[in-house]
C-alpha atoms as a PDB file:
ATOM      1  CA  UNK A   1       0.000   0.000   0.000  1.00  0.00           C
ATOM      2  CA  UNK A   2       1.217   3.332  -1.004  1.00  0.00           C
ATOM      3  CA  UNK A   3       1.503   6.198   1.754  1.00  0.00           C
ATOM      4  CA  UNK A   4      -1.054   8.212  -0.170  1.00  0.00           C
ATOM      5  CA  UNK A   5      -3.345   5.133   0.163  1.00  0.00           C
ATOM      6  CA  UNK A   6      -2.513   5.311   3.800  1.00  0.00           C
ATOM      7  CA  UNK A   7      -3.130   8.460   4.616  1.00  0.00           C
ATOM      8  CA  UNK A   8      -6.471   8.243   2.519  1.00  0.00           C
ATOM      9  CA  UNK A   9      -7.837   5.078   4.990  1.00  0.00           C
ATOM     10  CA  UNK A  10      -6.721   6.270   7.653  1.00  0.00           C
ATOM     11  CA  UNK A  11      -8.662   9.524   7.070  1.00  0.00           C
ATOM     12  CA  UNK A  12     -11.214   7.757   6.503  1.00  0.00           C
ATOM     13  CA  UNK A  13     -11.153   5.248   9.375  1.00  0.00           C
ATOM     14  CA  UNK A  14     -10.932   8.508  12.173  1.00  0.00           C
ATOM     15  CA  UNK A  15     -14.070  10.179  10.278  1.00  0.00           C
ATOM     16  CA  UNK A  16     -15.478   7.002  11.145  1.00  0.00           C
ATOM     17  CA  UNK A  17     -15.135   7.174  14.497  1.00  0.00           C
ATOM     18  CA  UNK A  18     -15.859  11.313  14.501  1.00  0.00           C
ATOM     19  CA  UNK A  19     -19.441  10.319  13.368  1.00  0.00           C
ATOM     20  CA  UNK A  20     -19.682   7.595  15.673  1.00  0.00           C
ATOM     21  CA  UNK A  21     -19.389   9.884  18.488  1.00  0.00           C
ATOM     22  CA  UNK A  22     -20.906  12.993  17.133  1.00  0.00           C
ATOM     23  CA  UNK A  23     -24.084  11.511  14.834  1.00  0.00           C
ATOM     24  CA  UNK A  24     -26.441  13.808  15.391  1.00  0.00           C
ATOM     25  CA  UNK A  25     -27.519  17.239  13.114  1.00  0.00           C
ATOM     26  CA  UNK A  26     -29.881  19.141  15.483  1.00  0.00           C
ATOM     27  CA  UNK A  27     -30.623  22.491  14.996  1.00  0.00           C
ATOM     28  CA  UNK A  28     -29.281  25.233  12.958  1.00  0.00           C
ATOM     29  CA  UNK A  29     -26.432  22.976  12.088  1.00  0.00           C
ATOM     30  CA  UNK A  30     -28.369  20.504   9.643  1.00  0.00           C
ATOM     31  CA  UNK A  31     -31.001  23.973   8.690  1.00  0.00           C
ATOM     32  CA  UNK A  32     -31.702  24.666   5.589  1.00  0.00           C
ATOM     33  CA  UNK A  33     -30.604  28.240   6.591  1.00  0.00           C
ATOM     34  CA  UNK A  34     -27.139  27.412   7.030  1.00  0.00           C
ATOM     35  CA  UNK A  35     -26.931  25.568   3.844  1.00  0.00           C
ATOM     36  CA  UNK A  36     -28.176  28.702   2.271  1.00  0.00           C
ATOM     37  CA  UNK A  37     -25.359  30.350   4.230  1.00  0.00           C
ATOM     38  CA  UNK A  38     -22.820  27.729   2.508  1.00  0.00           C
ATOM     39  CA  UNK A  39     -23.889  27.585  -1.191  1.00  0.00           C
ATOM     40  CA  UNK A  40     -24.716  31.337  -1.152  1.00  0.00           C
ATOM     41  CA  UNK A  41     -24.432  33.508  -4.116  1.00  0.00           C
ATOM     42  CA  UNK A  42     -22.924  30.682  -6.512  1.00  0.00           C
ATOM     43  CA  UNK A  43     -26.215  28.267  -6.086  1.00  0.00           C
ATOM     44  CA  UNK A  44     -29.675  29.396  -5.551  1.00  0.00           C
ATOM     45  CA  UNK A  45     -31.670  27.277  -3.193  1.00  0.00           C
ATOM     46  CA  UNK A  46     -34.399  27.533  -5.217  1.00  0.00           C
ATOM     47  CA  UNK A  47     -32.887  25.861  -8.573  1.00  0.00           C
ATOM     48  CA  UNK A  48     -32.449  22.950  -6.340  1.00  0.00           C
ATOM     49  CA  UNK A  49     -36.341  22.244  -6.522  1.00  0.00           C
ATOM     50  CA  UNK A  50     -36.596  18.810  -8.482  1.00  0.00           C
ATOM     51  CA  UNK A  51     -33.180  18.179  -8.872  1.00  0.00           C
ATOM     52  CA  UNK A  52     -31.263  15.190  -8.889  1.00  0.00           C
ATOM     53  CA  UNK A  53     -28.193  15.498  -7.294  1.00  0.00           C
ATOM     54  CA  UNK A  54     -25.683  13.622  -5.337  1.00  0.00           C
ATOM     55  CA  UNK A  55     -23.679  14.246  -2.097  1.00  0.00           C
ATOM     56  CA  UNK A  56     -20.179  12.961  -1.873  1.00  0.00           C
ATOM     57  CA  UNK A  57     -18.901  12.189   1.988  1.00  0.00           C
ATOM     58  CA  UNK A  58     -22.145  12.250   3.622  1.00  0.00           C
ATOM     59  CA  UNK A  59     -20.971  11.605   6.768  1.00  0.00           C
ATOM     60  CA  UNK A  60     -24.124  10.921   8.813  1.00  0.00           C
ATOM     61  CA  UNK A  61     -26.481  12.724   6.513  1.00  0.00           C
ATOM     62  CA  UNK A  62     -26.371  16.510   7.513  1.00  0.00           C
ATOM     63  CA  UNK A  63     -26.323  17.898   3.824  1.00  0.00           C
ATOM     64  CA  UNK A  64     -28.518  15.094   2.733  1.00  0.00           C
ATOM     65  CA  UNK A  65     -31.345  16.401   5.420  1.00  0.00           C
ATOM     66  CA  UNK A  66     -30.552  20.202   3.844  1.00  0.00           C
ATOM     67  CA  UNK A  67     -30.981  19.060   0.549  1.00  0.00           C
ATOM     68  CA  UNK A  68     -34.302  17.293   1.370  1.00  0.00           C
ATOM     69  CA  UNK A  69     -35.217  20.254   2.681  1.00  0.00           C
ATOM     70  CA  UNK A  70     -34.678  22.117  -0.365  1.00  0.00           C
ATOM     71  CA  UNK A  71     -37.183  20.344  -2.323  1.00  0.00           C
ATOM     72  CA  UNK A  72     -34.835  18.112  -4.415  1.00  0.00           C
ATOM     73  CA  UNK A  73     -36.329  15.107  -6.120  1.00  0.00           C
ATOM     74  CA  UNK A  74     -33.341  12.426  -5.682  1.00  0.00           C
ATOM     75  CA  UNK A  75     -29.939  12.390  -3.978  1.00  0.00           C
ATOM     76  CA  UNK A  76     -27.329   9.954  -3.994  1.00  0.00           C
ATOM     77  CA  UNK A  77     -25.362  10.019  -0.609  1.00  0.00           C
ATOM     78  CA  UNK A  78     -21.535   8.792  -0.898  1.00  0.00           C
ATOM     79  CA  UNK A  79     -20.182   7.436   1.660  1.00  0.00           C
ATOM     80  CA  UNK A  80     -16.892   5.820   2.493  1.00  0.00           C
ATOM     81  CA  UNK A  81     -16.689   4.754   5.823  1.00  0.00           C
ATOM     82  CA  UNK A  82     -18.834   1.817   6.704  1.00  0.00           C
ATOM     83  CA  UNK A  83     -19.298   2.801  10.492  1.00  0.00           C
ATOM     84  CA  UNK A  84     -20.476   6.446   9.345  1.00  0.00           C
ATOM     85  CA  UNK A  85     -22.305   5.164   6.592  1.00  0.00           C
ATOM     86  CA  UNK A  86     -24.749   2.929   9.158  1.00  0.00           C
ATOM     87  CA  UNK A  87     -25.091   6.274  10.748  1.00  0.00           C
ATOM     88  CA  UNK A  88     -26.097   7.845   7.607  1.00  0.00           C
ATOM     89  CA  UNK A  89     -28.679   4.615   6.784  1.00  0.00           C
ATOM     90  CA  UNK A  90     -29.935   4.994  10.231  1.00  0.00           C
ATOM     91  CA  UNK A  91     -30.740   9.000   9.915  1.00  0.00           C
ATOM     92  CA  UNK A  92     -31.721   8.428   6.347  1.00  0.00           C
ATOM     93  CA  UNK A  93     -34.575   6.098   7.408  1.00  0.00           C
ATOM     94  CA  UNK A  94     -35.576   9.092  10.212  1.00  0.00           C
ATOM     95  CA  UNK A  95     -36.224  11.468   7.529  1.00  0.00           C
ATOM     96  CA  UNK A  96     -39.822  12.606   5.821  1.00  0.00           C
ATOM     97  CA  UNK A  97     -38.999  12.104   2.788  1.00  0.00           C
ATOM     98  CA  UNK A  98     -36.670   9.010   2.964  1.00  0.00           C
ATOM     99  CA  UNK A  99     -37.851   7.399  -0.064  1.00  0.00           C
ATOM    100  CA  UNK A 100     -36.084   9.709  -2.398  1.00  0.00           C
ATOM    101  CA  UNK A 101     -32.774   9.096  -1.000  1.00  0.00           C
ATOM    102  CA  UNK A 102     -30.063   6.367  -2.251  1.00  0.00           C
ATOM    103  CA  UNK A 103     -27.281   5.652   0.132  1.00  0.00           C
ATOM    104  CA  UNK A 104     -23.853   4.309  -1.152  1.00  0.00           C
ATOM    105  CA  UNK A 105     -21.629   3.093   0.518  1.00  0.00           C
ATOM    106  CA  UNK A 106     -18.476   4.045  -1.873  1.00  0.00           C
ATOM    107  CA  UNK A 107     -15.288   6.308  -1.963  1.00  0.00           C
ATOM    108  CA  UNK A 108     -15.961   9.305  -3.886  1.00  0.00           C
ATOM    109  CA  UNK A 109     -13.930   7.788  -7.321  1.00  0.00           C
ATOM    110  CA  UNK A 110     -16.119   4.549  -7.168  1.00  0.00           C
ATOM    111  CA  UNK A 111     -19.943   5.100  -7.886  1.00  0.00           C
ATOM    112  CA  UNK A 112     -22.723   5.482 -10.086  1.00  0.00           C
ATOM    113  CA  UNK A 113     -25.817   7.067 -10.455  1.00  0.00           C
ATOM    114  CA  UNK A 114     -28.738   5.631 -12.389  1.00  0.00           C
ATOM    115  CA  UNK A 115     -30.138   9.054 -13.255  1.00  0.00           C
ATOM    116  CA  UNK A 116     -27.541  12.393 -14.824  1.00  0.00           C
ATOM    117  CA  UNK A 117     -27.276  14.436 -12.051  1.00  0.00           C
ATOM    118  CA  UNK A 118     -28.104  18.515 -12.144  1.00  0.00           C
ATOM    119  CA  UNK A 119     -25.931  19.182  -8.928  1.00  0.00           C
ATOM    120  CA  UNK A 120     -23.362  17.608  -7.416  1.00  0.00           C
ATOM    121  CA  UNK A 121     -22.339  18.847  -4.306  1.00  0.00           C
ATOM    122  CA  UNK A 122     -19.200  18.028  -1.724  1.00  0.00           C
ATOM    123  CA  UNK A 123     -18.884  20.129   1.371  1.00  0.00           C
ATOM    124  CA  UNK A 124     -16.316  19.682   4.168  1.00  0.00           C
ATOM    125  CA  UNK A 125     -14.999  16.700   2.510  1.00  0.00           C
ATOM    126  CA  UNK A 126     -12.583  17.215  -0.994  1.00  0.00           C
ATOM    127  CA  UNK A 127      -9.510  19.167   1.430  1.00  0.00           C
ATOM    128  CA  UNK A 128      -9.548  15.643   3.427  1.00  0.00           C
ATOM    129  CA  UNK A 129      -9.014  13.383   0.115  1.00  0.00           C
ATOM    130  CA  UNK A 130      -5.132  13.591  -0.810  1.00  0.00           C
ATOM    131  CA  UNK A 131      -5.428  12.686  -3.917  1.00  0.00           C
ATOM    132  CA  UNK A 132      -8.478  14.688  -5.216  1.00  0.00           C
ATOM    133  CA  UNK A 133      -8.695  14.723  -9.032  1.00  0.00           C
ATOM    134  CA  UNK A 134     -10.545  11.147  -9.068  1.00  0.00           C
ATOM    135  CA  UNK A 135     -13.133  12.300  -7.486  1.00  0.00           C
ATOM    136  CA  UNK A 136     -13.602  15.461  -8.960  1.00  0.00           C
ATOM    137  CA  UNK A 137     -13.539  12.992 -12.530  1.00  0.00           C
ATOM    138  CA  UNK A 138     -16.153  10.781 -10.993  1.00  0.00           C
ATOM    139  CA  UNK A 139     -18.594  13.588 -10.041  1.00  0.00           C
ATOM    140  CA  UNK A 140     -17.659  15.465 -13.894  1.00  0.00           C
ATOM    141  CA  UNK A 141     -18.979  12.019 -15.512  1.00  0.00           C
ATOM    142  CA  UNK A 142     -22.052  11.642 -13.736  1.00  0.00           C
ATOM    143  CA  UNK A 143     -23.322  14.849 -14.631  1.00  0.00           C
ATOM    144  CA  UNK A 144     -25.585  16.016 -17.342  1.00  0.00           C
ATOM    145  CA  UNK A 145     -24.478  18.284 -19.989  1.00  0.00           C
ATOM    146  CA  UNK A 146     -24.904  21.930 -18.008  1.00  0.00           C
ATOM    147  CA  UNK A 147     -24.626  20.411 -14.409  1.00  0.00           C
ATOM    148  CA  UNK A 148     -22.843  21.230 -11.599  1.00  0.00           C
ATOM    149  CA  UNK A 149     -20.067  20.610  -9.334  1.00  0.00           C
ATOM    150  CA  UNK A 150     -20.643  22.967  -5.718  1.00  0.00           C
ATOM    151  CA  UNK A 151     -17.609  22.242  -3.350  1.00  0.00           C
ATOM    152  CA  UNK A 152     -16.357  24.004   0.017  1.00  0.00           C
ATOM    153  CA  UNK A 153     -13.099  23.866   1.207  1.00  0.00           C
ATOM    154  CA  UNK A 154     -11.081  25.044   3.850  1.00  0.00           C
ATOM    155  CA  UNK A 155      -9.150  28.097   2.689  1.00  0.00           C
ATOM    156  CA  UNK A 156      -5.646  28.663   3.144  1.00  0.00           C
ATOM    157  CA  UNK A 157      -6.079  32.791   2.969  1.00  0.00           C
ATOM    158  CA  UNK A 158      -7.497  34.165   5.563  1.00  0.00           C
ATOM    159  CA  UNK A 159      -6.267  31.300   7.991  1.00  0.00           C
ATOM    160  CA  UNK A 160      -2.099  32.076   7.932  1.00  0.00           C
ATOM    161  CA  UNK A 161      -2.319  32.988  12.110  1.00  0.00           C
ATOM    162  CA  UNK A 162      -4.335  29.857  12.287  1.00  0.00           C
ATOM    163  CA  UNK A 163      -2.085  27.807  10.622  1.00  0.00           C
ATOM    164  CA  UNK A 164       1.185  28.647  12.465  1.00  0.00           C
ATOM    165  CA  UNK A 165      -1.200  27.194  15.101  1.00  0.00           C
ATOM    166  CA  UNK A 166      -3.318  24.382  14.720  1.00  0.00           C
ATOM    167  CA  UNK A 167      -0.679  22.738  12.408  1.00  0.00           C
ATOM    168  CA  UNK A 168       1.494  22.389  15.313  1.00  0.00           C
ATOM    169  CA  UNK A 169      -1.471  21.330  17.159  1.00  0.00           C
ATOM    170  CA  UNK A 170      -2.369  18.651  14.736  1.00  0.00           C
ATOM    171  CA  UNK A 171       1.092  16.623  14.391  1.00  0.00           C
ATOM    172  CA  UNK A 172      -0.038  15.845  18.006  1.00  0.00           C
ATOM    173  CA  UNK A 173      -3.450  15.585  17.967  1.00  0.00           C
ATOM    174  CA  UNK A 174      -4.311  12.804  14.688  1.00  0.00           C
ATOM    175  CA  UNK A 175      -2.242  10.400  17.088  1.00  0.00           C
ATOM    176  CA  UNK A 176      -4.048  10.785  19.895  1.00  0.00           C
ATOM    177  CA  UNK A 177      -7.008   8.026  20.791  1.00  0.00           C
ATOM    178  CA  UNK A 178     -10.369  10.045  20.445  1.00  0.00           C
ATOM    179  CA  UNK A 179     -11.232   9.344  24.504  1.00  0.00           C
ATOM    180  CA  UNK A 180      -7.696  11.704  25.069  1.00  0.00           C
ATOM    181  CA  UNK A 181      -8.646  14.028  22.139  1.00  0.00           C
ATOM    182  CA  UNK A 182     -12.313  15.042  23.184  1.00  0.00           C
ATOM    183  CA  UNK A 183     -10.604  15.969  26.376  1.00  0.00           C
ATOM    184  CA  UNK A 184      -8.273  18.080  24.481  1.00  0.00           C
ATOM    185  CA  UNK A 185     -11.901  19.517  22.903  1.00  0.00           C
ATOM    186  CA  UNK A 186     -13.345  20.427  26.203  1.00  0.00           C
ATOM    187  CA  UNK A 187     -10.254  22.591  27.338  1.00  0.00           C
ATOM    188  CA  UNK A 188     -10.530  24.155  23.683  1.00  0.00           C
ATOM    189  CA  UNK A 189     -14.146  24.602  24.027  1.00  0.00           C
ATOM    190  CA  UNK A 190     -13.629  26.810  27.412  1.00  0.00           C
ATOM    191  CA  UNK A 191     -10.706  28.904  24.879  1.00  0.00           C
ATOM    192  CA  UNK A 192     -13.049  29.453  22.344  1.00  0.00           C
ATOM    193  CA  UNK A 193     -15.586  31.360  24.863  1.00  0.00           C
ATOM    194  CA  UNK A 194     -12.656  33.798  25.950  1.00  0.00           C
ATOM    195  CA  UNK A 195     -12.012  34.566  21.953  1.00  0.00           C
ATOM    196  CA  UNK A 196     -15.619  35.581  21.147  1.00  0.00           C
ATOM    197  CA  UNK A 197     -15.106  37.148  23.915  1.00  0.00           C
ATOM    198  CA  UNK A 198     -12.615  39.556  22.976  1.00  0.00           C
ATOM    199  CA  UNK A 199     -13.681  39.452  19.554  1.00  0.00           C
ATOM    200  CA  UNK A 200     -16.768  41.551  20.474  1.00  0.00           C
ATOM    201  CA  UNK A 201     -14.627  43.931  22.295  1.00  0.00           C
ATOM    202  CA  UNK A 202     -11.951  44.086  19.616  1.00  0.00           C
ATOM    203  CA  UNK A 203     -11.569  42.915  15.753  1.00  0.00           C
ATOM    204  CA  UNK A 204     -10.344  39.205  15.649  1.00  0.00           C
ATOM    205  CA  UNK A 205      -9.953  36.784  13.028  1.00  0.00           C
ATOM    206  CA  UNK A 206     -13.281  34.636  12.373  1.00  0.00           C
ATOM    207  CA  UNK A 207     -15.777  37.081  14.271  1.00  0.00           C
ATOM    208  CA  UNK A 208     -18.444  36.784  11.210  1.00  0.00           C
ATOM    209  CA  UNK A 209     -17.712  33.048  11.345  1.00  0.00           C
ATOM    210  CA  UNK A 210     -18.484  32.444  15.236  1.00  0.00           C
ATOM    211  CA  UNK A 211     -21.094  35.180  15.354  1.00  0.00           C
ATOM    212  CA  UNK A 212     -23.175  34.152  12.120  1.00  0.00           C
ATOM    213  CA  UNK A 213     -22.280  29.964  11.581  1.00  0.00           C
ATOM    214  CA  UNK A 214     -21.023  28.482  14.791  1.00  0.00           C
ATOM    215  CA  UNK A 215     -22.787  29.964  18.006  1.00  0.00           C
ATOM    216  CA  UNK A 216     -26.234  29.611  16.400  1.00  0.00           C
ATOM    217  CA  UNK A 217     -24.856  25.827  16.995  1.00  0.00           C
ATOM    218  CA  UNK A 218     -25.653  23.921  19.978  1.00  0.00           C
ATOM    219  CA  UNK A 219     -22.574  23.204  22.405  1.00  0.00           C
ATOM    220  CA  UNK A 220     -22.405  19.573  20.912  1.00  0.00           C
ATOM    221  CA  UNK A 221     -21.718  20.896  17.535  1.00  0.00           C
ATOM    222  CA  UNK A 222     -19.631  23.737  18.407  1.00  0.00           C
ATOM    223  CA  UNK A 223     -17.222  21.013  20.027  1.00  0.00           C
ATOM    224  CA  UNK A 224     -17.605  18.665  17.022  1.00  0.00           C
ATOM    225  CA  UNK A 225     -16.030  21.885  14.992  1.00  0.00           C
ATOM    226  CA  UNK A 226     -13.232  21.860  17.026  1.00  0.00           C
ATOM    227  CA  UNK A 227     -12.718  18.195  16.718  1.00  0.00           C
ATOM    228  CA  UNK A 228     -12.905  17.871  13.063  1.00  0.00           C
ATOM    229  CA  UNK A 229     -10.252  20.263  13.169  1.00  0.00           C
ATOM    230  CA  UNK A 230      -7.851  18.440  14.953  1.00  0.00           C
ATOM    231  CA  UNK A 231      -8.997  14.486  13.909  1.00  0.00           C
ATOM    232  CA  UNK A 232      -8.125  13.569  10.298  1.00  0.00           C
ATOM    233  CA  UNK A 233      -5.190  12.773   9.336  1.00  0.00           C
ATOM    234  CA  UNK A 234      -5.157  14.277   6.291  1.00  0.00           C
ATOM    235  CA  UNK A 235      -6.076  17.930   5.778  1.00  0.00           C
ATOM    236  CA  UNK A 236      -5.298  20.364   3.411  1.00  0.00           C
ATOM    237  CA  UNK A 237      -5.806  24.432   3.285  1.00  0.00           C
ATOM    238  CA  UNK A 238      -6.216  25.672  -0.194  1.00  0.00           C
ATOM    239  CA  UNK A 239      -5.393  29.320  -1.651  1.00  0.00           C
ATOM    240  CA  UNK A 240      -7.076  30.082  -4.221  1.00  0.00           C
ATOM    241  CA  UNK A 241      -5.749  29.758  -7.208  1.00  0.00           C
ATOM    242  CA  UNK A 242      -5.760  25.772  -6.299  1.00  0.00           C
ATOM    243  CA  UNK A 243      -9.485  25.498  -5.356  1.00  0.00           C
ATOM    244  CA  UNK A 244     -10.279  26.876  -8.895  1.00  0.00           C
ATOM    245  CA  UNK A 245      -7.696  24.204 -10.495  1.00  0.00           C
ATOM    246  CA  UNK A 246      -9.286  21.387  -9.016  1.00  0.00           C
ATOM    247  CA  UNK A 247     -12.460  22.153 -11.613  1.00  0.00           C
ATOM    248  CA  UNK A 248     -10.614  23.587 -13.878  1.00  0.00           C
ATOM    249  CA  UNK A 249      -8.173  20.660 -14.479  1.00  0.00           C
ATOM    250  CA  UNK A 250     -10.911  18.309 -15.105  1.00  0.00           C
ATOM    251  CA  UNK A 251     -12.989  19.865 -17.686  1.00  0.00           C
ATOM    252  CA  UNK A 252     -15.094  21.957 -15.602  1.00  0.00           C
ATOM    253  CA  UNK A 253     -16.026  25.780 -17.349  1.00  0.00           C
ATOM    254  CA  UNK A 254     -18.051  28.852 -16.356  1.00  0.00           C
ATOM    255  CA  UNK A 255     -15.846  28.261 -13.034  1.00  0.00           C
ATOM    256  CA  UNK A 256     -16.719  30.696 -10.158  1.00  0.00           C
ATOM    257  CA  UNK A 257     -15.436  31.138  -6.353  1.00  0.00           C
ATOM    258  CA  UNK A 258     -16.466  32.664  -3.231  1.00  0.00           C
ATOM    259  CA  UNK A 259     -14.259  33.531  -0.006  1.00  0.00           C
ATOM    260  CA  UNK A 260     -17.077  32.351   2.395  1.00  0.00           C
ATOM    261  CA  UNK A 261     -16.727  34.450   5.784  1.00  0.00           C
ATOM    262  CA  UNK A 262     -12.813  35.482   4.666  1.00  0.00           C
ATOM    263  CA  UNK A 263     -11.308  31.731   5.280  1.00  0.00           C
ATOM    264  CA  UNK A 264     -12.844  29.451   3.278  1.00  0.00           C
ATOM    265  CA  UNK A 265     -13.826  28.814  -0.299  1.00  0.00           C
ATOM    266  CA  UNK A 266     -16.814  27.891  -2.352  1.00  0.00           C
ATOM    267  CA  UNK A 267     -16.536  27.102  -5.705  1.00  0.00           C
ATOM    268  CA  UNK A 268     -18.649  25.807  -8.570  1.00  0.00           C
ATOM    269  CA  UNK A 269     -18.161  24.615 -11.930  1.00  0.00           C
ATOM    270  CA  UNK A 270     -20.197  24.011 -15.006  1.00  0.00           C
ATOM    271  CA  UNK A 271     -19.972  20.621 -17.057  1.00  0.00           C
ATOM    272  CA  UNK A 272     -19.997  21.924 -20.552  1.00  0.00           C
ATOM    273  CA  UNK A 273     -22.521  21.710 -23.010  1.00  0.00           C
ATOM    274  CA  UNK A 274     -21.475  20.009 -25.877  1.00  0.00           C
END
């Protein structure tokens, strides 16, 4: 096995065990509203309204319940892991409309749909694959002529304090067992009320961000944050220019790209129409 290979199962193996402990997506953190928040201005909720689109790395179904939400009338849901992917079944079955939902368990290079897709979407999950481009590929082929391809990355501008930090932090803290590393979380989680804190009494990096996306969150999700920070063992911070090559360098036109809440990206692609 290659170390690339490595490093891709064993990312894949600790999200595992993140949704394991953290399964749940109560509250403003599976709303609609903050999905609006994430694909806002490239994608209009409402062009999502009979769709079919797919999802790859659902993790235990938070943008799968969103995209219900919005009306959609299919989604596939890729999954890798096979413990987060019985979370994901489990949820799936929990949700009103259920039925129009196909869950695969699959990495994102390795699946099908049975129906061209409109949208594709893959949030929170491409800066944890270290080799990207096949799955970029995989999601380019199942679309229709015209589709798209939404994904959200971390973002390497607008995080260079953050870095110096939490890179440091993380040589430590993907070897840890996840018993010693929620622990870690809790003594973070007391930190991170001192920072918003001060940020209301002073301009700090990521104000908009913990104001407008994370407190809404309850205190179980706000400490899942922290922990996907510091859990995979692969992560990777993009600038700019490499978010837009990852569409651009499979086919993908009309290619546009957002700096979400100054530190990370959206971006979305068009699959040409030939």
């Amino acid at each position: 096995m290659s170390k690339t290979d490595h490093l891709k199962d064993k990312t894949i193996a600790d999200f595992g065990d993140q949704w394991s402990i953290y399964s749940d997506n109560e509250g403003w953190y599976g709303s609609l509203e903050l999905f609006n928040d994430i694909i806002t201005p490239l994608v209009n909720i409402k062009t999502l309204k009979g769709a079919y689109v797919a999802e790859i790395g659902s993790g235990t179904g938070r943008i799968v319940g969103m995209l219900l939400n919005a009306d959609v009338e299919h989604i596939y849901a890729i999954e890798p892991s096979c413990e987060a992917f019985r979370v994901l079944e489990k949820n799936v079955r929990n949700m009103k409309k259920h039925h129009k939902v196909s869950a695969i368990n699959a990495s994102g290079e390795n699946w099908t749909a049975t129906h061209e897709l409109d949208y594709i979407f893959s949030i929170g999950v491409i800066h944890h694959i270290p080799e990207p481009a096949p799955v970029i590929k995989a999601g380019y082929d199942a679309l229709k002529p015209g589709g798209y391809l939404f994904i959200w990355l971390y973002g390497y501008e607008g995080n260079e304090l953050y870095l110096k930090v939490v890179e440091n932090m993380r040589r430590i803290t993907t070897r840890l067992p996840h018993v010693c590393l929620r622990t870690l979380v809790e003594i973070m989680y007391t930190t991170l009320f001192a920072y918003r804190y001060l940020s209301k009494i002073i301009h700090l990096p990521f104000r908009s961000y913990i104001e407008n996306v994370l407190w809404p969150m309850t205190p179980k999700n706000r400490r899942l944050v922290i922990y996907d920070q510091l859990n995979p063992a692969y992560t990777k911070y993009y600038r700019k220019k490499e978010a837009i090559q990852l569409l651009e360098n499979e086919g993908f036109g009309n290619i546009e790209i957002y700096h979400r809440h100054e530190y990370s990206w959206s971006v979305l692609g068009q699959k040409p129409v030939k």
